[in-house]
PDB file of N, CA and C in Angstrom:
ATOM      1  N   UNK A   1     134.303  47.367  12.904  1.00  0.00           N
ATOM      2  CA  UNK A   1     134.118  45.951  13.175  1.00  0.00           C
ATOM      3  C   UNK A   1     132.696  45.725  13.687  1.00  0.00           C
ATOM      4  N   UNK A   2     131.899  44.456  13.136  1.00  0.00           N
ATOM      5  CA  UNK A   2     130.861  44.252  13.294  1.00  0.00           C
ATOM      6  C   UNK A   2     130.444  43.970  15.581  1.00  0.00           C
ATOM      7  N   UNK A   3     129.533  44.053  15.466  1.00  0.00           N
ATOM      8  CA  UNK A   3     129.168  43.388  17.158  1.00  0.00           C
ATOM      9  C   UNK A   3     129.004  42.612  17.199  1.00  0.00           C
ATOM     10  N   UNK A   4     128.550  41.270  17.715  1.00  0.00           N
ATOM     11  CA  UNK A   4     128.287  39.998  17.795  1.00  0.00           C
ATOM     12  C   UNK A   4     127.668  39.769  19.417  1.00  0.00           C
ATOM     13  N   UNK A   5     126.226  39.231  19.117  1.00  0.00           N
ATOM     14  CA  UNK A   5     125.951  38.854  20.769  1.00  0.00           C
ATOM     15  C   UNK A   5     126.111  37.251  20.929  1.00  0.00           C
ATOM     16  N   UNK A   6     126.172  37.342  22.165  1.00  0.00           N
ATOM     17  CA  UNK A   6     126.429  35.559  22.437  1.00  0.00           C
ATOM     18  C   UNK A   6     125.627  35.333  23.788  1.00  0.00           C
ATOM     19  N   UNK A   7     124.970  34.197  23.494  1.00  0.00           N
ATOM     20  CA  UNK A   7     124.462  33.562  24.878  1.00  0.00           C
ATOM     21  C   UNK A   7     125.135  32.349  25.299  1.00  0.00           C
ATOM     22  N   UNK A   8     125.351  31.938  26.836  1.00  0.00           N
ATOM     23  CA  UNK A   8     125.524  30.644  27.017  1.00  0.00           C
ATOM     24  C   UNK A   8     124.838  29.928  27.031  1.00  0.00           C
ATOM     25  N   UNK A   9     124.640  28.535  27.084  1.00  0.00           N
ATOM     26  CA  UNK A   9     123.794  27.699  26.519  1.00  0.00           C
ATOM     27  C   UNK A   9     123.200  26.778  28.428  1.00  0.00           C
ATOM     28  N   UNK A  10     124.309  27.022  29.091  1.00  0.00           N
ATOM     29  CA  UNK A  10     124.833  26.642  30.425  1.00  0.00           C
ATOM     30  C   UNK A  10     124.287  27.526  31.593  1.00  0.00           C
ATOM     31  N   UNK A  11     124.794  28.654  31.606  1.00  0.00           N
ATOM     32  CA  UNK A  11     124.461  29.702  32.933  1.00  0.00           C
ATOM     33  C   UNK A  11     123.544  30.762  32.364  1.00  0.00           C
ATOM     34  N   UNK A  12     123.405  30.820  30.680  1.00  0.00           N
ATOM     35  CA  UNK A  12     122.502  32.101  30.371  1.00  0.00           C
ATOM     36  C   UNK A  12     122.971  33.162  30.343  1.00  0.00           C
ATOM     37  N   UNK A  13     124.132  33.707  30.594  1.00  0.00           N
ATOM     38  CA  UNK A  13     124.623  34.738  30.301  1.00  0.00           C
ATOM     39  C   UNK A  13     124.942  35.428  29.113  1.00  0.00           C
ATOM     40  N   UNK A  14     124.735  36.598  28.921  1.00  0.00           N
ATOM     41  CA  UNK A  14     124.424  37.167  27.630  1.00  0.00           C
ATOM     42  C   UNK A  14     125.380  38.627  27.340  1.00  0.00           C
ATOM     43  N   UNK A  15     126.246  38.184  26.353  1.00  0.00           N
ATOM     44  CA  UNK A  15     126.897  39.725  26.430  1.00  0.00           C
ATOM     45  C   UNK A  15     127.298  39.906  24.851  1.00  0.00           C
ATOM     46  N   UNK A  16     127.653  41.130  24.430  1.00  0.00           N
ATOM     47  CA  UNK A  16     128.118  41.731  23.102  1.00  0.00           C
ATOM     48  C   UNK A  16     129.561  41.576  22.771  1.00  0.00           C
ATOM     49  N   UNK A  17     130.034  41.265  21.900  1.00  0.00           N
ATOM     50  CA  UNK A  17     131.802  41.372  21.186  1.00  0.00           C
ATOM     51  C   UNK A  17     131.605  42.212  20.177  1.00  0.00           C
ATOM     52  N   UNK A  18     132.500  42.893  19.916  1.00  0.00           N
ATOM     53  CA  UNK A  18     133.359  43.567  18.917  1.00  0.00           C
ATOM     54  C   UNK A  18     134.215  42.319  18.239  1.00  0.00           C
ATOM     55  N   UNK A  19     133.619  41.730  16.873  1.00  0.00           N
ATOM     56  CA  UNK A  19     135.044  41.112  16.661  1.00  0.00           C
ATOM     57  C   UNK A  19     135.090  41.132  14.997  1.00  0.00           C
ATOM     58  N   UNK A  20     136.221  40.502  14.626  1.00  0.00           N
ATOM     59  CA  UNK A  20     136.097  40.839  12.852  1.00  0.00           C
ATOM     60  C   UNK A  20     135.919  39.662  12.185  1.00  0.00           C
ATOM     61  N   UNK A  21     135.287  40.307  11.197  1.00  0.00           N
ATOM     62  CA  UNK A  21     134.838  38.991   9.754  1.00  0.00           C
ATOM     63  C   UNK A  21     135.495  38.059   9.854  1.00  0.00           C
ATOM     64  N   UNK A  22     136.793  38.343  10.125  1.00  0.00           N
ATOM     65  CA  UNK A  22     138.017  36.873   9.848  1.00  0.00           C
ATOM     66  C   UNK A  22     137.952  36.328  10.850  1.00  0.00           C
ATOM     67  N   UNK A  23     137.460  36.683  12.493  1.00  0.00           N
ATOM     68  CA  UNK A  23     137.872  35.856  13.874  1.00  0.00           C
ATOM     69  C   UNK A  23     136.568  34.703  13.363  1.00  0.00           C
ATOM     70  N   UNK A  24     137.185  33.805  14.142  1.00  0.00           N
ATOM     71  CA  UNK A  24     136.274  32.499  14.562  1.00  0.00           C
ATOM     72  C   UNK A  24     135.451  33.387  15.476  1.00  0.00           C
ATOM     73  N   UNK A  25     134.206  32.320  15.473  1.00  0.00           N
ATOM     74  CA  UNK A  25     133.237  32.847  16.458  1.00  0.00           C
ATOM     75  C   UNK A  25     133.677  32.409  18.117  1.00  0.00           C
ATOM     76  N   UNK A  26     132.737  32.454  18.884  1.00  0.00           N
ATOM     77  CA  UNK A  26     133.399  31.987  20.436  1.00  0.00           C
ATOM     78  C   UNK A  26     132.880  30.716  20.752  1.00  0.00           C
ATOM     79  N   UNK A  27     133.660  29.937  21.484  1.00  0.00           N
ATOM     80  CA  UNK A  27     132.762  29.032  21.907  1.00  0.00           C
ATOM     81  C   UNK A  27     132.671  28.689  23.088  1.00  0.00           C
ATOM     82  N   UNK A  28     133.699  29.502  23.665  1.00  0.00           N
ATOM     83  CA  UNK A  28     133.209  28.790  25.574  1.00  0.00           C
ATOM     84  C   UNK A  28     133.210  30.107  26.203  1.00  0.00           C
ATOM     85  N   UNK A  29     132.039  29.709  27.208  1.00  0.00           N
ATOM     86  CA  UNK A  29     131.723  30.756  28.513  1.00  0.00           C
ATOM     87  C   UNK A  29     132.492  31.007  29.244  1.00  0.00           C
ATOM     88  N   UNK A  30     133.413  32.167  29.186  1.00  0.00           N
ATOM     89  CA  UNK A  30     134.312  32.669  30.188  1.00  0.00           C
ATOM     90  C   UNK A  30     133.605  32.610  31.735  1.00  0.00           C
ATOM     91  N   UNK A  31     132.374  32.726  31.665  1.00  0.00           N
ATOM     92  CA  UNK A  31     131.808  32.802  33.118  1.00  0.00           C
ATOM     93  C   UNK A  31     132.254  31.156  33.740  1.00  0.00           C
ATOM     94  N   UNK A  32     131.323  30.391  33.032  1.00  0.00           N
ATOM     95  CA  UNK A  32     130.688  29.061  33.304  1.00  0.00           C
ATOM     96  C   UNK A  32     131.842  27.839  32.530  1.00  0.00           C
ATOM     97  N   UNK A  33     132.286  28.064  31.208  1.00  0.00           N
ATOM     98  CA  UNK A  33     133.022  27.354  30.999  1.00  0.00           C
ATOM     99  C   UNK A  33     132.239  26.960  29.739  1.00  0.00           C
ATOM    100  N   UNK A  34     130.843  26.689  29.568  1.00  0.00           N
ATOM    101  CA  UNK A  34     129.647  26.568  29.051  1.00  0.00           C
ATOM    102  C   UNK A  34     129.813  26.191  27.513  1.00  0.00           C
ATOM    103  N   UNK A  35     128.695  26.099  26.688  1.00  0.00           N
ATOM    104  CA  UNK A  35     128.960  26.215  24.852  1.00  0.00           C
ATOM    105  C   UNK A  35     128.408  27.327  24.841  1.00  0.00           C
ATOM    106  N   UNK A  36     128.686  28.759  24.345  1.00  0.00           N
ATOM    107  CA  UNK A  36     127.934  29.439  23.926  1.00  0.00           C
ATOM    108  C   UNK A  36     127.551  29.639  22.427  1.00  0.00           C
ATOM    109  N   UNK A  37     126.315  30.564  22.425  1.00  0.00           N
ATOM    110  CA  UNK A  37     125.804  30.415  20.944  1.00  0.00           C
ATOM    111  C   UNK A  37     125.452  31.704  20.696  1.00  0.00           C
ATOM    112  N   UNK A  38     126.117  32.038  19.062  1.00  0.00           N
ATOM    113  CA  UNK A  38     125.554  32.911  18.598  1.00  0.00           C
ATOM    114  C   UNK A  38     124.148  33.697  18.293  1.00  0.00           C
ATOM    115  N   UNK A  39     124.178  34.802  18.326  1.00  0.00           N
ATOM    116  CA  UNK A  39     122.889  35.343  18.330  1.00  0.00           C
ATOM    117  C   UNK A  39     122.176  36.470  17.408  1.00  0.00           C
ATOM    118  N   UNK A  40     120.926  36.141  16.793  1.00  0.00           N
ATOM    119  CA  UNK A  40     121.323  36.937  15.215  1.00  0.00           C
ATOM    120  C   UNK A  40     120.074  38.234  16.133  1.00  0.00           C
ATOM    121  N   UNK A  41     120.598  38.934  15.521  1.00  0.00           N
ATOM    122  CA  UNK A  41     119.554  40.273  16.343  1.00  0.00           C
ATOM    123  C   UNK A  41     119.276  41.027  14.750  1.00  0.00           C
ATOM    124  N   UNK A  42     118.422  41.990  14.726  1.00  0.00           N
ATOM    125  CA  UNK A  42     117.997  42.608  13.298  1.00  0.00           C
ATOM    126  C   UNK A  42     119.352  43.613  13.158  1.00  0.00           C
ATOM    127  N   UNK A  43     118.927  43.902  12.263  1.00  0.00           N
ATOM    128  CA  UNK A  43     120.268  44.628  11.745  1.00  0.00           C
ATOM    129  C   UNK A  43     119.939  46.209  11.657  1.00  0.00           C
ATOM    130  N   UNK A  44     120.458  47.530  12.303  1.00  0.00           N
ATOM    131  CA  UNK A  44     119.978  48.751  12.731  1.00  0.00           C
ATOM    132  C   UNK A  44     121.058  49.231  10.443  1.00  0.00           C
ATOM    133  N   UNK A  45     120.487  49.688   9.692  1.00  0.00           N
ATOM    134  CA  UNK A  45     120.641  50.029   8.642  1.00  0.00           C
ATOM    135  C   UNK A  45     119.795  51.483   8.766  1.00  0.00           C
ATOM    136  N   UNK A  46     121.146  52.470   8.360  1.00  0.00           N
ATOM    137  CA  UNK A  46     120.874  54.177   8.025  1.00  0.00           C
ATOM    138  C   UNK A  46     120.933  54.492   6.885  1.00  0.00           C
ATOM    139  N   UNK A  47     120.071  55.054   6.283  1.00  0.00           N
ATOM    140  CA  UNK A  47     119.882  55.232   4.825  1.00  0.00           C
ATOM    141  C   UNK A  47     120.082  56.806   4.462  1.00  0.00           C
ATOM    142  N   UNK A  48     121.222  57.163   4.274  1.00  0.00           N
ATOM    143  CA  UNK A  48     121.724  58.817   3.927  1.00  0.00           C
ATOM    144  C   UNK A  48     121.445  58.856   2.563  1.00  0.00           C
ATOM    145  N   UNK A  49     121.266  60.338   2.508  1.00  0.00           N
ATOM    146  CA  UNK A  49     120.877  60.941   0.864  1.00  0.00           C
ATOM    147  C   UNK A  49     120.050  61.116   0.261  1.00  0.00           C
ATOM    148  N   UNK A  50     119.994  61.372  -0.619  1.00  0.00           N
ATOM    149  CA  UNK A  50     118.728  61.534  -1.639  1.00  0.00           C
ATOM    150  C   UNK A  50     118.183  60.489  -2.127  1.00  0.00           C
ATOM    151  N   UNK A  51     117.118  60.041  -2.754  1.00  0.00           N
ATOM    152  CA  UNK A  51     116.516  58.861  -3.550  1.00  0.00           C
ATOM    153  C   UNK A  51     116.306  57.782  -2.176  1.00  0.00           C
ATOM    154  N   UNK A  52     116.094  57.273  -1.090  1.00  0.00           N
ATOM    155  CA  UNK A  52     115.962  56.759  -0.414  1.00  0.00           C
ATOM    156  C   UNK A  52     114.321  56.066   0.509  1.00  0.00           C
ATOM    157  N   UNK A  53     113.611  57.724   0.014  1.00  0.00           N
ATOM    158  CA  UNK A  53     112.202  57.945   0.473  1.00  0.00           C
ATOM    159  C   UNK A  53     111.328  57.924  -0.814  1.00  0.00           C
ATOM    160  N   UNK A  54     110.365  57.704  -0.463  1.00  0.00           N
ATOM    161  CA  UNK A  54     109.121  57.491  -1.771  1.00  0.00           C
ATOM    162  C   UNK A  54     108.831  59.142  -1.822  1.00  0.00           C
ATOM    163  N   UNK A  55     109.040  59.950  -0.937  1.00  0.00           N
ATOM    164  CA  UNK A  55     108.622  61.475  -1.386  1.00  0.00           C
ATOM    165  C   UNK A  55     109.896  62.087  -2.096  1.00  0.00           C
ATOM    166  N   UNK A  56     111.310  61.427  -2.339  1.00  0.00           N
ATOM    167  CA  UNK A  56     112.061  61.969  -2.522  1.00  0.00           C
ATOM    168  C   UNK A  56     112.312  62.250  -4.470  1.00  0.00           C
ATOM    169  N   UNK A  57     111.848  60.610  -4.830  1.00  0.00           N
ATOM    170  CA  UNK A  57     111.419  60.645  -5.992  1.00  0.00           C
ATOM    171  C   UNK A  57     110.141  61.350  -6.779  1.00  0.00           C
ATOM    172  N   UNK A  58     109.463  61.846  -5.757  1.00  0.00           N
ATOM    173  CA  UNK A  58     107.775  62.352  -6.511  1.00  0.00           C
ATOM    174  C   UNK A  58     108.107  63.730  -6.596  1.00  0.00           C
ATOM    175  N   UNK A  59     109.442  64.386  -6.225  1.00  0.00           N
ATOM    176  CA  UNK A  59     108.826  66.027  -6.546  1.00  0.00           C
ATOM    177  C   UNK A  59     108.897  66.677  -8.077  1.00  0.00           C
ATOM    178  N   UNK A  60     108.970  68.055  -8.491  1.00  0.00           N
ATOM    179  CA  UNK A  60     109.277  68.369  -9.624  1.00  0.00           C
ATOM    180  C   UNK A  60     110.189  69.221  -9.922  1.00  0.00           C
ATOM    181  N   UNK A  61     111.029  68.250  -9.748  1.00  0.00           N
ATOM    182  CA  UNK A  61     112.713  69.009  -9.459  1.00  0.00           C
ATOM    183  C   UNK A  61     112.664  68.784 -11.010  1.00  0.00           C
ATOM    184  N   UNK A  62     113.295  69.883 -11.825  1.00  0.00           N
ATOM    185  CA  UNK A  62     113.924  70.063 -13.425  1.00  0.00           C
ATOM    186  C   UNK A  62     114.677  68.986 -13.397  1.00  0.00           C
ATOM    187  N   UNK A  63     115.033  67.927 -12.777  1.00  0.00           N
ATOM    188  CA  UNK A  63     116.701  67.122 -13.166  1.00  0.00           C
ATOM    189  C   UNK A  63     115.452  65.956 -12.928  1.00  0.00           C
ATOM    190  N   UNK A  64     114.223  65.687 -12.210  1.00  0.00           N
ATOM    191  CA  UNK A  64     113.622  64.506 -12.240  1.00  0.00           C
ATOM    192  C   UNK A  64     112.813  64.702 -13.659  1.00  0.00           C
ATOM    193  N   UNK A  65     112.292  65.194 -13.829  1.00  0.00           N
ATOM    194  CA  UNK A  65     111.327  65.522 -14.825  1.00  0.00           C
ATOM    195  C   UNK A  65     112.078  65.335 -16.771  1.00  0.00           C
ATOM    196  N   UNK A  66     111.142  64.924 -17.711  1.00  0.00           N
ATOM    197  CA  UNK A  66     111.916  64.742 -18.836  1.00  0.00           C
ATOM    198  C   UNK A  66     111.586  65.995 -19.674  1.00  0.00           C
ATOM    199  N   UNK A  67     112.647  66.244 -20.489  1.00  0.00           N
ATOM    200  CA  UNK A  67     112.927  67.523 -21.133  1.00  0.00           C
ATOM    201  C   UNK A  67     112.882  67.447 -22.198  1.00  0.00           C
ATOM    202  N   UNK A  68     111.789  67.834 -23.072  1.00  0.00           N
ATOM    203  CA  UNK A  68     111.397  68.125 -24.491  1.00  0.00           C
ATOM    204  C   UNK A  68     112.661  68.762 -24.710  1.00  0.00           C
ATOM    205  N   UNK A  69     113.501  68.727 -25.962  1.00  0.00           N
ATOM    206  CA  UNK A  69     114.275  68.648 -26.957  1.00  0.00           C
ATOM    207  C   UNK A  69     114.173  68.662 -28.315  1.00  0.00           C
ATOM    208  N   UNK A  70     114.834  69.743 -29.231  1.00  0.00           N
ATOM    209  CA  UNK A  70     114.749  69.968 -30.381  1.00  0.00           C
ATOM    210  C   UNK A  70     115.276  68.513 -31.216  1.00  0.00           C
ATOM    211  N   UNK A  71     115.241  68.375 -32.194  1.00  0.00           N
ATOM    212  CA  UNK A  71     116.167  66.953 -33.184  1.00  0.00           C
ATOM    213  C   UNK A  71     117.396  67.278 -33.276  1.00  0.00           C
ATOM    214  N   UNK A  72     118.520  67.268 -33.292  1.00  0.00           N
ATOM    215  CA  UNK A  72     119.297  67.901 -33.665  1.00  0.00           C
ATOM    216  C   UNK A  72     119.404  68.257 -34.932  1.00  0.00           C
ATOM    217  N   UNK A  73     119.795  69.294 -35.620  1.00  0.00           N
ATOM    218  CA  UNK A  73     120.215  69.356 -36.827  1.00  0.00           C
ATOM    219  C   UNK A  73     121.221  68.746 -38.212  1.00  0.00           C
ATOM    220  N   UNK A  74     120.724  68.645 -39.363  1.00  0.00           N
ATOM    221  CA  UNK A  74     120.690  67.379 -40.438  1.00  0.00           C
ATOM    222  C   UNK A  74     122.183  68.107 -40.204  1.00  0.00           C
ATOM    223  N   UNK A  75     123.524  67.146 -40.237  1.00  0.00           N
ATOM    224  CA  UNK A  75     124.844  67.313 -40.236  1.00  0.00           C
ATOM    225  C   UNK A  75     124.812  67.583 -42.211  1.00  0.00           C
ATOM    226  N   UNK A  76     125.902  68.905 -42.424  1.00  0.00           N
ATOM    227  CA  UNK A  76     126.510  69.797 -43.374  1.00  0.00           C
ATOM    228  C   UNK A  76     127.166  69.123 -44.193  1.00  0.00           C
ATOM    229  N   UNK A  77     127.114  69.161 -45.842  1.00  0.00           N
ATOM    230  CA  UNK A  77     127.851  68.455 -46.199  1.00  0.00           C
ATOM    231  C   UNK A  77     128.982  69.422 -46.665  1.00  0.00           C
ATOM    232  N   UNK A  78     130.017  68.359 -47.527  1.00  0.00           N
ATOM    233  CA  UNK A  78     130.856  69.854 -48.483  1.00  0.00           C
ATOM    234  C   UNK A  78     130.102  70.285 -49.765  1.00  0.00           C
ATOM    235  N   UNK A  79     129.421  69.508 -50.035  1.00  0.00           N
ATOM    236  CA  UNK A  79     128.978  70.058 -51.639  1.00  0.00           C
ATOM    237  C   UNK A  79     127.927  70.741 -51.457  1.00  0.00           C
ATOM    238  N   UNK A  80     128.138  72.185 -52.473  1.00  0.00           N
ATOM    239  CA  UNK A  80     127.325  73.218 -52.098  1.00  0.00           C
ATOM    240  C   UNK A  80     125.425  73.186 -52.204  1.00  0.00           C
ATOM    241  N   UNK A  81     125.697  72.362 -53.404  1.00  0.00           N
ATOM    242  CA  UNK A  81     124.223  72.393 -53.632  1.00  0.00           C
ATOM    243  C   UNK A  81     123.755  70.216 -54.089  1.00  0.00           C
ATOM    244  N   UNK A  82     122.935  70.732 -54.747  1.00  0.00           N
ATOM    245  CA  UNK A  82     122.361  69.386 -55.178  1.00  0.00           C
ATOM    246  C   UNK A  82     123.441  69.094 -56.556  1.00  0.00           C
ATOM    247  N   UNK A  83     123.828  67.663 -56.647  1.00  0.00           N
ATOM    248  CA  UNK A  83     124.308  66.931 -57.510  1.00  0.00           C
ATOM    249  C   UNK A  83     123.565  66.885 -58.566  1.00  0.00           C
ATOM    250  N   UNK A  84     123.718  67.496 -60.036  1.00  0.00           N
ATOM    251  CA  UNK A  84     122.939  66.546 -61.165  1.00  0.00           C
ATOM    252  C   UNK A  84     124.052  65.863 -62.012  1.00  0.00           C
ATOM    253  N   UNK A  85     123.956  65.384 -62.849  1.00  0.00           N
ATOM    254  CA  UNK A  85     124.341  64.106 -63.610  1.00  0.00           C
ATOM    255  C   UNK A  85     124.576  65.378 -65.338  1.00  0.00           C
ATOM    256  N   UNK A  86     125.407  64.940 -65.829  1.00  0.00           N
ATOM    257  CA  UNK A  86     126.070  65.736 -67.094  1.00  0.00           C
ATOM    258  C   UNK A  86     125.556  65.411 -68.347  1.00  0.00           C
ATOM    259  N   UNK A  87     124.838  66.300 -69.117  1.00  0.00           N
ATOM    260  CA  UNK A  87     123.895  66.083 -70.452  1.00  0.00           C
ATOM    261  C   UNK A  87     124.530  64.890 -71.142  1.00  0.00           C
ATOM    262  N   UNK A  88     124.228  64.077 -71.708  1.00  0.00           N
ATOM    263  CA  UNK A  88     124.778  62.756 -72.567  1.00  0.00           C
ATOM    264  C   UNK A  88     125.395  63.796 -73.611  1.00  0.00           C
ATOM    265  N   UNK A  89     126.531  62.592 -74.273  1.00  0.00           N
ATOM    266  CA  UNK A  89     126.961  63.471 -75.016  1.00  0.00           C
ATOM    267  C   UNK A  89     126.784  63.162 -76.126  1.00  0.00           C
ATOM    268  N   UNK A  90     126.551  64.109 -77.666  1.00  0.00           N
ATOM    269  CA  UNK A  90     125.870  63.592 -78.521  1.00  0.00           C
ATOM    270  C   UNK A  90     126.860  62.817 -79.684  1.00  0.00           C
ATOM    271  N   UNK A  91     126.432  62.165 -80.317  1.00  0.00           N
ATOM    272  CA  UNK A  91     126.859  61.127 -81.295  1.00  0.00           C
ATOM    273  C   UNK A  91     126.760  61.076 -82.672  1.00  0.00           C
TER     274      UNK A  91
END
């Protein structure tokens, strides 16, 4: 569940919740009674794994690098040789 900070708007008091996507936000100062207001703070984001860093992409790992390759070979037919066409027949 995300954190959420809140200030009062009234006495100034400032504290953190635990609460979830679905709760309503808060609106009164348990201290003071107060309006309090939400508070957007930066967001702490951890970036695990590979591909993440600009050095992670530059090395010369065999799996980054592209791999010269033969053509594959012309697929086999059934007929053994070359087709010719049958002498006309004479008249």
């Amino acid at each position: 569940m995300p954190t959420y900070s809140y200030r009062c708007r009234t006495c100034g008091d400032e504290f953190d919740i635990q609460q979830s996507f679905s709760d309503d936000p808060l609106a009164v100062c348990e201290a003071c009674g107060g309006e309090l207001r939400k508070l957007f703070n930066s967001v702490g984001v951890v970036f695990k794994g590979s591909g993440f860093y600009r050095n992670d992409a530059r090395g010369s790992s065999p799996s980054l690098t592209a791999k010269k390759t033969d053509p594959a070979p012309a697929p086999k037919t059934d007929v053994p040789g070359p087709v010719t066409a049958a002498p006309p027949a004479a008249s």
